[in-house]
C-alpha atoms as a PDB file:
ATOM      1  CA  UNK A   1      18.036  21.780  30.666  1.00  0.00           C
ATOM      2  CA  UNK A   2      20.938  19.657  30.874  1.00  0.00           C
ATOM      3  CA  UNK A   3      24.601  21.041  31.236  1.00  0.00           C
ATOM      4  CA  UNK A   4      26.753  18.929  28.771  1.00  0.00           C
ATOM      5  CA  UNK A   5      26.144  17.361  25.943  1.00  0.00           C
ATOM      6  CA  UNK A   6      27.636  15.357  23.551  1.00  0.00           C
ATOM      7  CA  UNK A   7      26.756  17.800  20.441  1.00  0.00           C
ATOM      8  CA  UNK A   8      24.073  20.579  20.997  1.00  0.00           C
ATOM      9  CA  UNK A   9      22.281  21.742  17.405  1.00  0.00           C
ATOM     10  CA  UNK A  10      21.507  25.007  17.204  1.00  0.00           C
ATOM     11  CA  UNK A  11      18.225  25.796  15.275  1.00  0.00           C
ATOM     12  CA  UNK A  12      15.060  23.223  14.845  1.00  0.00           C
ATOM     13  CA  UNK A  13      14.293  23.848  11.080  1.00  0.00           C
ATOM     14  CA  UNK A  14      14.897  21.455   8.524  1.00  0.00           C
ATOM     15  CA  UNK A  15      18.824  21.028   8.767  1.00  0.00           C
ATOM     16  CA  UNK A  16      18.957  21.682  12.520  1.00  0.00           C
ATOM     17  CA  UNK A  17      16.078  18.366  13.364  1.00  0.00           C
ATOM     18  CA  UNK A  18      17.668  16.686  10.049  1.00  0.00           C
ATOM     19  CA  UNK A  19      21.173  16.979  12.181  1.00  0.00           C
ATOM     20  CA  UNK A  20      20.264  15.652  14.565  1.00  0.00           C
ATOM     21  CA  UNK A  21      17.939  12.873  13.364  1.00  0.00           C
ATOM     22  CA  UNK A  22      21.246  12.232  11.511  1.00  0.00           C
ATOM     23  CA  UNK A  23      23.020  11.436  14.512  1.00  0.00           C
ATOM     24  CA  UNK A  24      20.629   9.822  16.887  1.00  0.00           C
ATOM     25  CA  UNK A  25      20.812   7.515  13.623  1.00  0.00           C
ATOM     26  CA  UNK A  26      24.431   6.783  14.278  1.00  0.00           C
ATOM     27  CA  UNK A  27      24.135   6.357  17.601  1.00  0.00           C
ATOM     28  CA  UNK A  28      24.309   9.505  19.860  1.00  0.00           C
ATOM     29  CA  UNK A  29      22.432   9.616  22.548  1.00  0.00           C
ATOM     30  CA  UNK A  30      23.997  12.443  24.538  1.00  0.00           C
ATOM     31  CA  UNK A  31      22.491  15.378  21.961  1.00  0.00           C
ATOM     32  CA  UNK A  32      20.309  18.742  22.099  1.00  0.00           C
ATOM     33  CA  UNK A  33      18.496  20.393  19.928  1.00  0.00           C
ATOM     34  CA  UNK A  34      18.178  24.339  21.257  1.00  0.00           C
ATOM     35  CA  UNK A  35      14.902  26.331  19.271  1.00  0.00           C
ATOM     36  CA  UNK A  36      14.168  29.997  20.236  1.00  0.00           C
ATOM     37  CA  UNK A  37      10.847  29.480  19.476  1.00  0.00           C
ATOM     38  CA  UNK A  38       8.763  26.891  17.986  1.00  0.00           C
ATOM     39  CA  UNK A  39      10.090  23.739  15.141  1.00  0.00           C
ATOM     40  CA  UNK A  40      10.564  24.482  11.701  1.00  0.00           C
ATOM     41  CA  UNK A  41       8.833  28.427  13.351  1.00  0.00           C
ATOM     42  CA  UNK A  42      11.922  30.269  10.794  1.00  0.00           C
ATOM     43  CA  UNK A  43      12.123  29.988   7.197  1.00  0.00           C
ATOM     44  CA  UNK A  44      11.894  26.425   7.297  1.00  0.00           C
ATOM     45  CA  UNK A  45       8.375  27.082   6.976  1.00  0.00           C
ATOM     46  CA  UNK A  46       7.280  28.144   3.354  1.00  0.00           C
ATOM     47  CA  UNK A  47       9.822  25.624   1.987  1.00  0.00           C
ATOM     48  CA  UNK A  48       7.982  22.481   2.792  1.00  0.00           C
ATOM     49  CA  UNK A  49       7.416  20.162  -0.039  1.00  0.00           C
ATOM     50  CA  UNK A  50      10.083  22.101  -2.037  1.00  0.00           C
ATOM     51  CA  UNK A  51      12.074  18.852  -1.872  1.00  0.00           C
ATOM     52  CA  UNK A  52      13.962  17.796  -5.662  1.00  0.00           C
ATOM     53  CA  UNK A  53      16.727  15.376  -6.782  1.00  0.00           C
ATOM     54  CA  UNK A  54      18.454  18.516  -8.410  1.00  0.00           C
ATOM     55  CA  UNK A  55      20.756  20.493  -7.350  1.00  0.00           C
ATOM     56  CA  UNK A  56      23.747  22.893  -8.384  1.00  0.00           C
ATOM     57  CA  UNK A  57      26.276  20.779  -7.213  1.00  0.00           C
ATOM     58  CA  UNK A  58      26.375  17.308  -6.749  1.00  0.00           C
ATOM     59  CA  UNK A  59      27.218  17.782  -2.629  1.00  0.00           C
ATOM     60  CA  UNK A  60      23.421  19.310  -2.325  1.00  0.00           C
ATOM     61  CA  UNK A  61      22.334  16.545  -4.800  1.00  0.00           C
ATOM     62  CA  UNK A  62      23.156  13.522  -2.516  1.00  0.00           C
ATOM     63  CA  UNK A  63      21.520  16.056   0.771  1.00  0.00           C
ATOM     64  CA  UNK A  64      18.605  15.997  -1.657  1.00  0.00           C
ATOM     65  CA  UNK A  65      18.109  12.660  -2.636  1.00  0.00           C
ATOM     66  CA  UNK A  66      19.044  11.314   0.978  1.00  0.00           C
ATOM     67  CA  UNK A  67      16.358  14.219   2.588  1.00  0.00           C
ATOM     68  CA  UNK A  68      14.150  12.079   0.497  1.00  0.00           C
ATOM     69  CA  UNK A  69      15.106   8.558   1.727  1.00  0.00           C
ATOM     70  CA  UNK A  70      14.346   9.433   5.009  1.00  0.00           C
ATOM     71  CA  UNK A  71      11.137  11.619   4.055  1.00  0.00           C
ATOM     72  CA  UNK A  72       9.659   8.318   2.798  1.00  0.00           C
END
């Protein structure tokens, strides 16, 4: 494992890979994800395909219908 990095991500579920898909998309390359045990292995699991364009507030609306951009 490296010893620096330019961000390190804590967690590989849906925000923690969607982090840091987010920014390998702007550009960093110096990044780590760190997973205890397997991808998406937490909750991230039994909420797959519970992806809407609704949300309570309109800051989890746009995380919504951008998760969905990049789904497709």
């Amino acid at each position: 494992m490296a010893d620096h990095a330019q961000a390190i991500v804590i967690g590989g579920g849906a925000v923690g890979c969607g982090v840091l898909y987010g920014l390998t998309k702007a550009g960093w390359t110096d990044v780590t994800l760190v997973e205890r045990l397997d991808l998406t292995a937490g909750s991230t699991w039994h909420a797959a395909g519970n992806v809407t364009y609704f949300g309570h507030y309109l800051g989890i609306t746009r995380l919504y219908a951008d998760s969905i951009r990049i789904f497709q």
